[in-house]
N, C-alpha and C. Protein backbone atom coordinates (compact mmCIF):
# COMPACT_ATOMS: atom_id res chain seq x y z
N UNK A 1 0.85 -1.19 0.00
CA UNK A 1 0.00 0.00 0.00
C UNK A 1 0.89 1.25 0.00
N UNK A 2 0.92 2.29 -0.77
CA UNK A 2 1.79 3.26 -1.04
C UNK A 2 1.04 4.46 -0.13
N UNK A 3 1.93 4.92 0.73
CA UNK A 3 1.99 5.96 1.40
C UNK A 3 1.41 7.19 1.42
N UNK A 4 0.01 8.04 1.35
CA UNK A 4 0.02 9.56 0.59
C UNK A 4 0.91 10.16 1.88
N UNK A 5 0.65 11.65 1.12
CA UNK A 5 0.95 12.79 1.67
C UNK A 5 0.03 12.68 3.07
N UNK A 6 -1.63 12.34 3.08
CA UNK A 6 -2.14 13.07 3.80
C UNK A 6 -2.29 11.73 5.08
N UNK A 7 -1.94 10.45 4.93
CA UNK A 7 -1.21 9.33 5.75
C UNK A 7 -0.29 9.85 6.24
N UNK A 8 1.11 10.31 5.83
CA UNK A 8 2.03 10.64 6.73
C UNK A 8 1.52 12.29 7.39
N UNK A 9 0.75 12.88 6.85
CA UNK A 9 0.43 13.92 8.19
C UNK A 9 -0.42 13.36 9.35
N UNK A 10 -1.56 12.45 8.83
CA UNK A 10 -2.00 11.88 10.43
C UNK A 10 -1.26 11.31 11.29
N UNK A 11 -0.35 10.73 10.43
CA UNK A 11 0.40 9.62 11.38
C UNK A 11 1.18 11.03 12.37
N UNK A 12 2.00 11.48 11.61
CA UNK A 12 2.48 12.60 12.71
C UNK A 12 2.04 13.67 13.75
N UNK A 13 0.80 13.62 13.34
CA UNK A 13 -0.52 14.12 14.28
C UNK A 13 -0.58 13.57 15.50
N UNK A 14 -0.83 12.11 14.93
CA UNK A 14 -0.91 10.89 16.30
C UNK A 14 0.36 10.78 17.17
N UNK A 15 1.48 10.69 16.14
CA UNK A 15 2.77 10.66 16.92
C UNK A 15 3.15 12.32 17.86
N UNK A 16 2.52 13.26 17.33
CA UNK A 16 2.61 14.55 18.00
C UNK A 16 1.55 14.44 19.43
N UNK A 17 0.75 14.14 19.13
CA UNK A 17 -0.04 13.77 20.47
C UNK A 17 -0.03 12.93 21.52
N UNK A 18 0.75 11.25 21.01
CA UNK A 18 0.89 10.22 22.03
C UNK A 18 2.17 11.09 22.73
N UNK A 19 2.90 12.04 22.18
CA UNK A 19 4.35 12.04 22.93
C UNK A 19 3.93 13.36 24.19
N UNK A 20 2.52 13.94 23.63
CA UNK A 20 2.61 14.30 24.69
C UNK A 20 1.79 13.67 25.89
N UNK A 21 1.29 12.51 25.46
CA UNK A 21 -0.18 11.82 26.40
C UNK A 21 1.42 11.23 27.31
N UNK A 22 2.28 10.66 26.69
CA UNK A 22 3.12 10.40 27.29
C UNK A 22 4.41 11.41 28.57
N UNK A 23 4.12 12.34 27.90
CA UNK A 23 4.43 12.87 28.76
C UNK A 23 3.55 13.37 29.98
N UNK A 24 2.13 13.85 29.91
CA UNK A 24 1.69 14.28 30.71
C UNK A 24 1.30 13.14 31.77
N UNK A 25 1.14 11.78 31.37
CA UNK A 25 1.08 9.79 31.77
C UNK A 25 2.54 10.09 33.00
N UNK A 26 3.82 10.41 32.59
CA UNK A 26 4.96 10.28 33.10
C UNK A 26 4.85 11.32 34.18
N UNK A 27 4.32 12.16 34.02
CA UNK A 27 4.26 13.53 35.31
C UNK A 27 3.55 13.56 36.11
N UNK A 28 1.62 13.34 35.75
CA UNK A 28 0.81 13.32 36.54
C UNK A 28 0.06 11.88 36.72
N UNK A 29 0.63 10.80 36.30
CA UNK A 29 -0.33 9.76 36.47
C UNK A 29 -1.20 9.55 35.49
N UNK A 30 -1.83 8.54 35.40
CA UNK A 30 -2.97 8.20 34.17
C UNK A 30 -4.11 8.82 34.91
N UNK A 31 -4.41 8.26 36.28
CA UNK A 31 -5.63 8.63 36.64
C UNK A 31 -5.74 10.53 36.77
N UNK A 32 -5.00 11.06 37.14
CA UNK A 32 -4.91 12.92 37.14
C UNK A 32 -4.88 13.37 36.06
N UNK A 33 -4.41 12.45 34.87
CA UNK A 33 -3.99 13.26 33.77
C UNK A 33 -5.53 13.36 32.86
N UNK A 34 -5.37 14.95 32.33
CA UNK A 34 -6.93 14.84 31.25
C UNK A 34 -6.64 15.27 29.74
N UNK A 35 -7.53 14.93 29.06
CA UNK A 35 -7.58 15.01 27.98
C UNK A 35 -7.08 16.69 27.28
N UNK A 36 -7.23 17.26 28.35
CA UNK A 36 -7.46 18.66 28.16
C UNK A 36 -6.00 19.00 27.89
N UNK A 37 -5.35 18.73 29.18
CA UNK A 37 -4.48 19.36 29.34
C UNK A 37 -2.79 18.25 28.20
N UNK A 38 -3.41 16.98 28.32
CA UNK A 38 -2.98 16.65 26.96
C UNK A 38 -2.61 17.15 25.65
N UNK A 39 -3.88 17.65 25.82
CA UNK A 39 -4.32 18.62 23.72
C UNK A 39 -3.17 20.08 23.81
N UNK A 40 -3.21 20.63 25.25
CA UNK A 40 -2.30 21.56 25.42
C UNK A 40 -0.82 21.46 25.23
N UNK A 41 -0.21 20.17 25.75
CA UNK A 41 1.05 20.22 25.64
C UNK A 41 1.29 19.90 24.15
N UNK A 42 0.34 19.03 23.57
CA UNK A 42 0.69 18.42 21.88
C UNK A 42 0.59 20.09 21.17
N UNK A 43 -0.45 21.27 21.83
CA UNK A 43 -0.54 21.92 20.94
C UNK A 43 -1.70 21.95 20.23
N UNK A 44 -2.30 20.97 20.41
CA UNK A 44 -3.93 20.93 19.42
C UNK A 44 -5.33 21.69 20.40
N UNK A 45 -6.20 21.48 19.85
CA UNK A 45 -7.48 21.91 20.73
C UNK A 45 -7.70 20.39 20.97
N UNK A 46 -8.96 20.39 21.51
CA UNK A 46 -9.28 18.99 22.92
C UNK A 46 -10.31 18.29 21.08
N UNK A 47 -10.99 19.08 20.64
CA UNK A 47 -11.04 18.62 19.24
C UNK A 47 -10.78 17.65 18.57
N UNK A 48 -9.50 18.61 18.29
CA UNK A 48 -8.56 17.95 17.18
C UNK A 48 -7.98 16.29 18.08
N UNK A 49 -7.78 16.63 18.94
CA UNK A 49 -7.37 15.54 19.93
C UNK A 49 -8.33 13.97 19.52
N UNK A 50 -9.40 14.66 19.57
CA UNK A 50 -10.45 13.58 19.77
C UNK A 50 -10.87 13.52 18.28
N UNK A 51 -10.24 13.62 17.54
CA UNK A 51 -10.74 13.52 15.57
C UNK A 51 -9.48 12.24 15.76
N UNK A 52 -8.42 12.12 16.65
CA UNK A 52 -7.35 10.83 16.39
C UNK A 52 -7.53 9.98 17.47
N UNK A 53 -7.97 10.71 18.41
CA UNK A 53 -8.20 9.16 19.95
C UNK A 53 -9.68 9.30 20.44
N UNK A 54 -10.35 8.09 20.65
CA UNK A 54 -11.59 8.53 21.09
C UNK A 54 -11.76 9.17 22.39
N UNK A 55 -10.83 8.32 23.50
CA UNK A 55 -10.76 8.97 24.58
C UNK A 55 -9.15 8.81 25.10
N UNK A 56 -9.41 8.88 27.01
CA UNK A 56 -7.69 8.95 27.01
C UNK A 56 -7.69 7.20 27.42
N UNK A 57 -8.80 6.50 27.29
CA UNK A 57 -7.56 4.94 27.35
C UNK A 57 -7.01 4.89 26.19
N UNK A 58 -8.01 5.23 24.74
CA UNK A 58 -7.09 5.29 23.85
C UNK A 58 -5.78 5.41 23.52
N UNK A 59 -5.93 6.89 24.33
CA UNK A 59 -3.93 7.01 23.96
C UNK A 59 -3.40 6.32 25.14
N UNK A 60 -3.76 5.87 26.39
CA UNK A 60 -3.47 4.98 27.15
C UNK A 60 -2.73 3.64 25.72
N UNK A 61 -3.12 3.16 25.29
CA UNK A 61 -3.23 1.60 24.12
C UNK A 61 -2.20 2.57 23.44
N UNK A 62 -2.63 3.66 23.01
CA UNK A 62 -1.18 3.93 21.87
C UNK A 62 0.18 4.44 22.52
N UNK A 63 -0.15 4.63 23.87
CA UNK A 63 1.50 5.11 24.87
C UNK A 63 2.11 4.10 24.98
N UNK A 64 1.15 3.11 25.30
CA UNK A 64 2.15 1.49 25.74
C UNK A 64 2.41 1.14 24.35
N UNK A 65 1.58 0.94 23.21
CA UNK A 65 2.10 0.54 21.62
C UNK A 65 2.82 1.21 21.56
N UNK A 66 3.11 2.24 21.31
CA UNK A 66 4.38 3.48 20.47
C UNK A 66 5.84 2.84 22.11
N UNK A 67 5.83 2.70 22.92
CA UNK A 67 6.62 2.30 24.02
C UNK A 67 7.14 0.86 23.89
N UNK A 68 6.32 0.16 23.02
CA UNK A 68 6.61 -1.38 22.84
C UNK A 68 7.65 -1.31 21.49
N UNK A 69 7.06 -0.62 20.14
CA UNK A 69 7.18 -0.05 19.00
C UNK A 69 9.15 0.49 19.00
N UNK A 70 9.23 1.21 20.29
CA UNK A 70 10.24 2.18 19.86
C UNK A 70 10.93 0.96 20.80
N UNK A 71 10.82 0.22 21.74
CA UNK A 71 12.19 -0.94 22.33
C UNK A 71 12.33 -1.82 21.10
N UNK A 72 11.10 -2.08 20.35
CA UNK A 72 11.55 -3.04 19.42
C UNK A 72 12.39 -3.00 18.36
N UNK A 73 12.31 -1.60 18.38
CA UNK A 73 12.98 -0.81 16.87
C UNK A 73 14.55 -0.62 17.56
N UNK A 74 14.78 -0.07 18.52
CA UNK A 74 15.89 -0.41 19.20
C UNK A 74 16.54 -1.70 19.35
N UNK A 75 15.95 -2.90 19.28
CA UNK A 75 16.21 -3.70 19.13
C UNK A 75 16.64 -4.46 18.27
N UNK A 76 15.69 -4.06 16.97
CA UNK A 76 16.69 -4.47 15.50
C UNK A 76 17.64 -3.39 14.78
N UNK A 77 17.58 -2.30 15.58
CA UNK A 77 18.94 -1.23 14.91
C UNK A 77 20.46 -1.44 15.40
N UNK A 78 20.24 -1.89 16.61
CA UNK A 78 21.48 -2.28 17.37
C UNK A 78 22.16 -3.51 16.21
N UNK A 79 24.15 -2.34 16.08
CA UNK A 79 24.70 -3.27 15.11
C UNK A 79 25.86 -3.85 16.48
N UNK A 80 25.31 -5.09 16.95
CA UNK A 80 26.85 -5.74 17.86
C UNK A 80 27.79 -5.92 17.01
N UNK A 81 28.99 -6.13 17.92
CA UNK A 81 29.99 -7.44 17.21
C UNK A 81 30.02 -8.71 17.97
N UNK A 82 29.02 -8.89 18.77
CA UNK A 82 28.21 -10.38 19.43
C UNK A 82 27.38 -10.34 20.43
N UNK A 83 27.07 -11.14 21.20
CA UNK A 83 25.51 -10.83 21.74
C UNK A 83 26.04 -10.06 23.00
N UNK A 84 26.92 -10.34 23.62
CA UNK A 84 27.74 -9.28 24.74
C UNK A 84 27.16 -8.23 24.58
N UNK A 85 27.90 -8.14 23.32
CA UNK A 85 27.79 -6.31 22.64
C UNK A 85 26.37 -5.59 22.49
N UNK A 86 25.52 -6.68 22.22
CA UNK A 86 24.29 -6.39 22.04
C UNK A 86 23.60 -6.21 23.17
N UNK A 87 23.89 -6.92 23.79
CA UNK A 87 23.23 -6.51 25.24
C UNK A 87 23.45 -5.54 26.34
N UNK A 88 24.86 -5.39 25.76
CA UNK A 88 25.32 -4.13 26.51
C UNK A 88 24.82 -2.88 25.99
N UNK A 89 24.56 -2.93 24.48
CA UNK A 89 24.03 -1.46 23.84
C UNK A 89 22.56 -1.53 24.54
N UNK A 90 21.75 -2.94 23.90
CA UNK A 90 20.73 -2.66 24.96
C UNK A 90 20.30 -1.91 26.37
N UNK A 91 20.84 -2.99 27.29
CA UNK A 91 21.17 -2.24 28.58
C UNK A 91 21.23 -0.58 28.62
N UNK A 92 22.25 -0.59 28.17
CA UNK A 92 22.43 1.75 27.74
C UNK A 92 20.84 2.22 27.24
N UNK A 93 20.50 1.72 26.09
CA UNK A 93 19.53 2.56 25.84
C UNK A 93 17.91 2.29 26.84
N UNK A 94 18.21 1.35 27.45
CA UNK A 94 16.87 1.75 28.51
C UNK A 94 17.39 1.91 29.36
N UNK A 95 18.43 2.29 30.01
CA UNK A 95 19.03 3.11 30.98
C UNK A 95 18.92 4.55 31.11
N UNK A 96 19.18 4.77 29.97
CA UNK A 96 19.47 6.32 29.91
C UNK A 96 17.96 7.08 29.43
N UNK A 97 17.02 6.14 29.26
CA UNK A 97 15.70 7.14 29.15
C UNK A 97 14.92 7.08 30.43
N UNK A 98 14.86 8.85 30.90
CA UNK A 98 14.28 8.90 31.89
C UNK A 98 12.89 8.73 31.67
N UNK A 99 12.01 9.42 30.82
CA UNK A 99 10.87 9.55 30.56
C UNK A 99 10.04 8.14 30.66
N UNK A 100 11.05 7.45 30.13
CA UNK A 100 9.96 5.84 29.99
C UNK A 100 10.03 5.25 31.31
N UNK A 101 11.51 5.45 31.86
CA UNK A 101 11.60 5.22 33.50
C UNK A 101 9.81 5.50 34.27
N UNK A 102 10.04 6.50 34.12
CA UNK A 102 9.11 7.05 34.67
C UNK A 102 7.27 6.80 34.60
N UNK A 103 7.30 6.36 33.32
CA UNK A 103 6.09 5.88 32.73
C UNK A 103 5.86 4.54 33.14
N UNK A 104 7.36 3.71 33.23
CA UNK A 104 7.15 2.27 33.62
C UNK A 104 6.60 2.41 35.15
N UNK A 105 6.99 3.34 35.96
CA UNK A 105 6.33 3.30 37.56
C UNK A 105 4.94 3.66 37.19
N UNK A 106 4.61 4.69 36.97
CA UNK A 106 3.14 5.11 36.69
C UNK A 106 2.16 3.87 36.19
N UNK A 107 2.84 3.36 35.43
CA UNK A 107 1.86 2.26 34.34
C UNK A 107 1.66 1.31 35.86
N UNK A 108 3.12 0.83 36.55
CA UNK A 108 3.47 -0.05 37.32
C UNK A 108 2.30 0.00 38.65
N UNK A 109 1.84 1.29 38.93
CA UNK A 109 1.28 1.53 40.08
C UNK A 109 0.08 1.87 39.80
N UNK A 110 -0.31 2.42 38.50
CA UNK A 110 -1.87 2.59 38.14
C UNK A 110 -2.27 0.92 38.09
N UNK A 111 -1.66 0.19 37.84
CA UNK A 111 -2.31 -1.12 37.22
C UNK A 111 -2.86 -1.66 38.49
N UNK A 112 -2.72 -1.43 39.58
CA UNK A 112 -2.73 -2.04 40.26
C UNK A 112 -4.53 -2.39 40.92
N UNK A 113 -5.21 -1.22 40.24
CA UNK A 113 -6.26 -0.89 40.36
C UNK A 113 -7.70 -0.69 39.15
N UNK A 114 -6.36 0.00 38.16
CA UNK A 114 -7.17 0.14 37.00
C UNK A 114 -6.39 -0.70 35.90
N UNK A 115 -7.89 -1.75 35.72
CA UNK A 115 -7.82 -3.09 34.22
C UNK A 115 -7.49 -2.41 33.21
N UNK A 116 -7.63 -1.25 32.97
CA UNK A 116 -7.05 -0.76 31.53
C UNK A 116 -5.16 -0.59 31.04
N UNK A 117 -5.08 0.09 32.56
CA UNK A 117 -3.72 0.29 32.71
C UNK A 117 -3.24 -1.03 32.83
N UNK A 118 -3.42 -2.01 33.45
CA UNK A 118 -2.87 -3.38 33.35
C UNK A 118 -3.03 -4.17 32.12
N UNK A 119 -3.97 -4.00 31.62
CA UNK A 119 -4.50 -5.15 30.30
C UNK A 119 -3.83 -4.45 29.25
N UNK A 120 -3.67 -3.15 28.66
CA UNK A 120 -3.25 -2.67 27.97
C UNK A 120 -1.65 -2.20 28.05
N UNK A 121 -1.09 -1.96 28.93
CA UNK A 121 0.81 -1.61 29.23
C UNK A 121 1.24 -3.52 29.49
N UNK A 122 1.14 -4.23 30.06
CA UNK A 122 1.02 -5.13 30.05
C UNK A 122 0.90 -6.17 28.74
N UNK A 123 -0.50 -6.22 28.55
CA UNK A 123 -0.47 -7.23 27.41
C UNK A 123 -0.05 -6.51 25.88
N UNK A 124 0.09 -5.20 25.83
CA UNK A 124 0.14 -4.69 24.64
C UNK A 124 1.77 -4.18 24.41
N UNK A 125 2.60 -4.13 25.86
CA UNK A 125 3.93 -3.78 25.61
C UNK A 125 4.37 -4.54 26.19
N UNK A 126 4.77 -4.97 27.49
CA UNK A 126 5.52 -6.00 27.94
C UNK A 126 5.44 -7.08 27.75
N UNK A 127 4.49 -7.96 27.48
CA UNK A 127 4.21 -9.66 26.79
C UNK A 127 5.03 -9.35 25.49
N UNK A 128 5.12 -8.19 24.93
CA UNK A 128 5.11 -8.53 23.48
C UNK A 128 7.21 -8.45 23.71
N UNK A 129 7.28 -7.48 24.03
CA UNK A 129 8.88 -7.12 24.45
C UNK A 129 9.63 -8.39 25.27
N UNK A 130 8.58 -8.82 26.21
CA UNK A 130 9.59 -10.62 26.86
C UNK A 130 9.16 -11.63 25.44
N UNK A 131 8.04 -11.47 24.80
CA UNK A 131 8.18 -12.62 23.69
C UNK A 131 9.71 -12.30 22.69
N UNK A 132 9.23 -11.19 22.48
CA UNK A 132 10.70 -11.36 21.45
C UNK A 132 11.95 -11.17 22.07
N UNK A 133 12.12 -11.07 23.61
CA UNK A 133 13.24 -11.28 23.73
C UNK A 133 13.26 -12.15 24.22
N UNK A 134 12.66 -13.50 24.00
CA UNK A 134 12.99 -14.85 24.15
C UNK A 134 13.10 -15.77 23.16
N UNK A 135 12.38 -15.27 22.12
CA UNK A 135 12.67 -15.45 20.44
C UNK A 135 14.02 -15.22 20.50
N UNK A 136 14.45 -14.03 20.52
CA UNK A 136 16.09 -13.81 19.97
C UNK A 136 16.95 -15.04 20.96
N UNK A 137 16.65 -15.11 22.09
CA UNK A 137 17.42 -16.22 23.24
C UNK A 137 17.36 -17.80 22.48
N UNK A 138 16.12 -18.12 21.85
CA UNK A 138 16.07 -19.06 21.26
C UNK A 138 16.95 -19.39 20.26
N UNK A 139 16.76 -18.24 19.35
CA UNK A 139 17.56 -18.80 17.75
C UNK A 139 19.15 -18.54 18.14
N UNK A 140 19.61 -17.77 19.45
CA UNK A 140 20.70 -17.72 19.63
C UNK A 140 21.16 -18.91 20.09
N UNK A 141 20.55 -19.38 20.84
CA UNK A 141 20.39 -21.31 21.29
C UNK A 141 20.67 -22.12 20.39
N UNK A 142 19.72 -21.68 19.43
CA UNK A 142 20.11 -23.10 18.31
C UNK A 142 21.62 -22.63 17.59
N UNK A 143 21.56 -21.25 17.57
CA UNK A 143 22.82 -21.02 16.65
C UNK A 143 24.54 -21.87 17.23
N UNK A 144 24.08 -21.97 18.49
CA UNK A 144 25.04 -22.23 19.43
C UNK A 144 25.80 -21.26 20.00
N UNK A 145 25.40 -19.78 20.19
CA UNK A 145 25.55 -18.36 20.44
C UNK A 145 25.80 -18.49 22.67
N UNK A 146 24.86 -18.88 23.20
CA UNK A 146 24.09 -19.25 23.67
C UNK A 146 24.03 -20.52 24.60
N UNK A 147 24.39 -21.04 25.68
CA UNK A 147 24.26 -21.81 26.31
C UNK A 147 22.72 -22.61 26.71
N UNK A 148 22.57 -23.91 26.63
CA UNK A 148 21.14 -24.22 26.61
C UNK A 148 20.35 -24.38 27.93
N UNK A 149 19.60 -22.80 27.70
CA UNK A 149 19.10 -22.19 29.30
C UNK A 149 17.74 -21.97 28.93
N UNK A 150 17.00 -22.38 29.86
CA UNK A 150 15.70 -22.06 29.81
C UNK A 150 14.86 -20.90 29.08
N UNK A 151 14.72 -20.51 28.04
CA UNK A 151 14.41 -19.12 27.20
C UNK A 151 13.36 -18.36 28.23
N UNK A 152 12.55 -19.11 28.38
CA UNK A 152 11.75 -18.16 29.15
C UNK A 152 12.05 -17.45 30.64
N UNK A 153 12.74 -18.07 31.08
CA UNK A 153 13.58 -17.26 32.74
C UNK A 153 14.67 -16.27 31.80
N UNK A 154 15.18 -16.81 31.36
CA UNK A 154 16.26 -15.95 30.44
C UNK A 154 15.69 -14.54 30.30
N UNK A 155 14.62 -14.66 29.43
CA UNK A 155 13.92 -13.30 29.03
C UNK A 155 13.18 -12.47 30.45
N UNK A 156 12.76 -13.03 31.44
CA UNK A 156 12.71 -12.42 32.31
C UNK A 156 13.28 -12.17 33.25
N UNK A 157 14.56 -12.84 33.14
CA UNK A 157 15.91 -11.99 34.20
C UNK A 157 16.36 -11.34 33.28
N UNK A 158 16.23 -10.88 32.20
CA UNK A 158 16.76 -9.70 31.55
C UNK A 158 15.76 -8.20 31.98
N UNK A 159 14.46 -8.54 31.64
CA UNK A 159 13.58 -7.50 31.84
C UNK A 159 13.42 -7.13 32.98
N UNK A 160 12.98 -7.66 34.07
CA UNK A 160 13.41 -8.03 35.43
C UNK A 160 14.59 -6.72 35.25
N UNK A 161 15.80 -7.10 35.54
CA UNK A 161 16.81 -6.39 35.71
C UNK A 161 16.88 -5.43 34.63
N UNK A 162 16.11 -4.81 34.04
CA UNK A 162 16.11 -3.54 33.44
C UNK A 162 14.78 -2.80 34.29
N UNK A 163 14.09 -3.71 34.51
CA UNK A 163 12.51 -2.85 35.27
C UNK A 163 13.38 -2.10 36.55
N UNK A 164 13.83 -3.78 37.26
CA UNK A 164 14.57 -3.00 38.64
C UNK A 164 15.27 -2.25 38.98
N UNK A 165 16.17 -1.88 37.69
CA UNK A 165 16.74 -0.52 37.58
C UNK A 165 16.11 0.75 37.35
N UNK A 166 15.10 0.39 36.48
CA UNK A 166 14.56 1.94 36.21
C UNK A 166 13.47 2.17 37.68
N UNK A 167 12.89 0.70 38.31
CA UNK A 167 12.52 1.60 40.21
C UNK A 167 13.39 1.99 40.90
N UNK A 168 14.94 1.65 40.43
CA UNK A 168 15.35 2.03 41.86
C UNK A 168 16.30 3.77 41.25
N UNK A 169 16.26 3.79 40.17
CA UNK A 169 16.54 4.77 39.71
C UNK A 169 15.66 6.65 40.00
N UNK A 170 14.09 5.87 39.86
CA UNK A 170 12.94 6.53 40.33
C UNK A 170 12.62 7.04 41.85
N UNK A 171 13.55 6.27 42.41
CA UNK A 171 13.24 6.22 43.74
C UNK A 171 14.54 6.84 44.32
N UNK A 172 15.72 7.11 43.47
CA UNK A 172 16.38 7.85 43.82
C UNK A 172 17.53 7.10 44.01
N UNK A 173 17.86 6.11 43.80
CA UNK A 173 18.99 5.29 44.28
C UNK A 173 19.71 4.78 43.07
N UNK A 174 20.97 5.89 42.76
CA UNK A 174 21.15 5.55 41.79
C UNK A 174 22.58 5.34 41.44
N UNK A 175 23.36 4.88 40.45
CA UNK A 175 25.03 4.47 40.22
C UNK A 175 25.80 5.77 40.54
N UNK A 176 26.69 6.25 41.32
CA UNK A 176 27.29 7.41 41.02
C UNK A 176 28.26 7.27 40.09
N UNK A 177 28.57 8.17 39.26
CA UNK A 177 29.57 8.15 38.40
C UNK A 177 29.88 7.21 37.06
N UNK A 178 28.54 6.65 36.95
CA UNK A 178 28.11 5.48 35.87
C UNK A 178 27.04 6.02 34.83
N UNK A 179 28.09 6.02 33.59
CA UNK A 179 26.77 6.91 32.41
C UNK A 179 25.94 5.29 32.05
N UNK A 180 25.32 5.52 31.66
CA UNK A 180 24.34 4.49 30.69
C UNK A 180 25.07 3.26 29.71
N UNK A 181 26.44 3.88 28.99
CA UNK A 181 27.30 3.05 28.44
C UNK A 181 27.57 2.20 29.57
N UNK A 182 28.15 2.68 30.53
CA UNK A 182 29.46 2.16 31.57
C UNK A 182 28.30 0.97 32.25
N UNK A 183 27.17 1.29 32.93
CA UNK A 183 26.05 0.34 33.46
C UNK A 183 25.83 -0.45 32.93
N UNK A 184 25.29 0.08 31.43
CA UNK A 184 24.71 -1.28 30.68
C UNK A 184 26.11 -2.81 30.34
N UNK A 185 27.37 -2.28 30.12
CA UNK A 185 28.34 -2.54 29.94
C UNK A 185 28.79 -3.54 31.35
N UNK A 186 28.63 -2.72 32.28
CA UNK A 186 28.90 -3.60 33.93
C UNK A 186 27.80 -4.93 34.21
N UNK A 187 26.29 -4.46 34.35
CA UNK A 187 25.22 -4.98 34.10
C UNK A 187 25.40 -6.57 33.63
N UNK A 188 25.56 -6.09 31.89
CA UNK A 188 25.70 -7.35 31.04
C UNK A 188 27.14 -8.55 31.79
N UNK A 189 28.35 -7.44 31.73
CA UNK A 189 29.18 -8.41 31.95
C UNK A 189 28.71 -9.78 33.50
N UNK A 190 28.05 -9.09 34.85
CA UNK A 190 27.20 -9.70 35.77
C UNK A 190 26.60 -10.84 34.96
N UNK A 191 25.73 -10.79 34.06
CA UNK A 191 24.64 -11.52 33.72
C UNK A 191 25.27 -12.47 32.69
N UNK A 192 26.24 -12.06 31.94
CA UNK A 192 26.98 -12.83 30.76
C UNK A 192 28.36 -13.98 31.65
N UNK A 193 28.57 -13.27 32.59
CA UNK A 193 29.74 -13.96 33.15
C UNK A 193 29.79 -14.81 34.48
N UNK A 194 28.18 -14.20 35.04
CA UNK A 194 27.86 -14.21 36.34
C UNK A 194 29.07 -13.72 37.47
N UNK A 195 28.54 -14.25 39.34
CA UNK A 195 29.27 -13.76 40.13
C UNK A 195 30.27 -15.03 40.23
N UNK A 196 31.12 -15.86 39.61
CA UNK A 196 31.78 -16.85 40.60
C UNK A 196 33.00 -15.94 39.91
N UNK A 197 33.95 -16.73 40.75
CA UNK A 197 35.36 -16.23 40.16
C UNK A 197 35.72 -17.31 39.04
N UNK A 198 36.18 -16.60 38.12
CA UNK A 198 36.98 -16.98 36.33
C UNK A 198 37.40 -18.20 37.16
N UNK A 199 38.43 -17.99 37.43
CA UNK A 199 39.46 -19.04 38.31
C UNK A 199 38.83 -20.14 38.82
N UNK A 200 38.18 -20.02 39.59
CA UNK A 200 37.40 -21.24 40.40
C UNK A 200 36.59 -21.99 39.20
N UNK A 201 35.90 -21.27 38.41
CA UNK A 201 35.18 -21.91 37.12
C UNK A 201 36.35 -23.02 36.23
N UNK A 202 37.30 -22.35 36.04
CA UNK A 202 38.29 -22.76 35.39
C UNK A 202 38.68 -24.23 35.73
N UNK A 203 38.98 -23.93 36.77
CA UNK A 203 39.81 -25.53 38.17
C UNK A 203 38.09 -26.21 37.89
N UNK A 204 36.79 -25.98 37.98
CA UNK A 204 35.99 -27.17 38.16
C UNK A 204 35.98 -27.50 36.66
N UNK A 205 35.75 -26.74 35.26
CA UNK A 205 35.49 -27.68 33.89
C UNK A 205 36.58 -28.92 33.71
């Protein structure tokens, strides 16, 4: 299907508006945040707002999609020179975004109450983000990349230890003197090498 002109202006409409549903989601909560003051930060009238989302679970479904959308795309742009590498670039780039940090608590603590916020951040971004990163664990398995480890714990001690960073980051407790490279980089080597000592590994194979 070929692209018009007037497709790529909605689309950027929508993308001009989720970034700010997302932002105002990251500051005031889902439940405080309104439609209103939404349309304000994108810039539109409450209108125009509602000619692209019917309401705000709507852009609720398109904050967590466009949030699922942009890890995934991160995910196939990353060029390693092996899965180390890859995981370490990983690691960095959800390190270093505060904004989604921030959205992941909100989503994390609205859900707890409201089915929308759970059924939708949940089944529409995180199921989809541990599936494919247990897909990639897989074919790295067969490739022989990969040691033969359970795919599915795999993928969630990865996510796991990216969530638990971005709470404890939120909460204020954070690396001193560690950019996003240097973490994701430390992080991976933990998880790729684990805690025993080289040495002792060495003397038991």
């Amino acid at each position: 299907m070929i692209e018009t002109r007037r497709d790529r202006r909605i689309a950027a409409r929508q993308a001009q508006i989720l970034d700010a549903a997302a932002h105002v989601f990251s500051q005031k909560g889902y439940q405080n945040a309104t439609t209103k003051e939404i349309a304000e930060v994108a810039d539109v009238s409450e209108g125009t707002l509602y000619n692209y989302f019917a309401n705000k679970r709507d852009l609720l479904i398109g904050v967590a999609r466009a949030y699922a959308d942009e890890i995934m795309a991160d995910m196939a742009i990353i060029q390693p020179e092996g899965y180390e590498d890859y995981l370490a670039q990983f690691m960095a780039n959800r390190f270093r975004r505060g904004r989604e940090r921030r959205l992941f608590m909100v989503f994390l603590y609205e859900s707890r109450w409201n089915e929308d916020v759970r059924r939708y951040y949940v089944e529409e971004a995180m199921h989809h983000i541990i599936a494919q990163t247990e897909q990639n664990i897989r074919d790295l398995i067969a490739q022989g990349t990969l040691r033969d480890v359970d795919p599915t714990i795999a993928a969630r001690t990865m996510s796991a230890t990216i969530m638990g960073f971005a709470a404890l980051f939120e909460l204020g407790i954070t690396v001193n003197h560690s950019s996003p490279e240097l973490l994701g980089t430390q992080v991976t080597d933990i998880l790729w090498n684990g805690l025993r000592n080289q040495e002792e590994n060495g003397r038991e194979s």
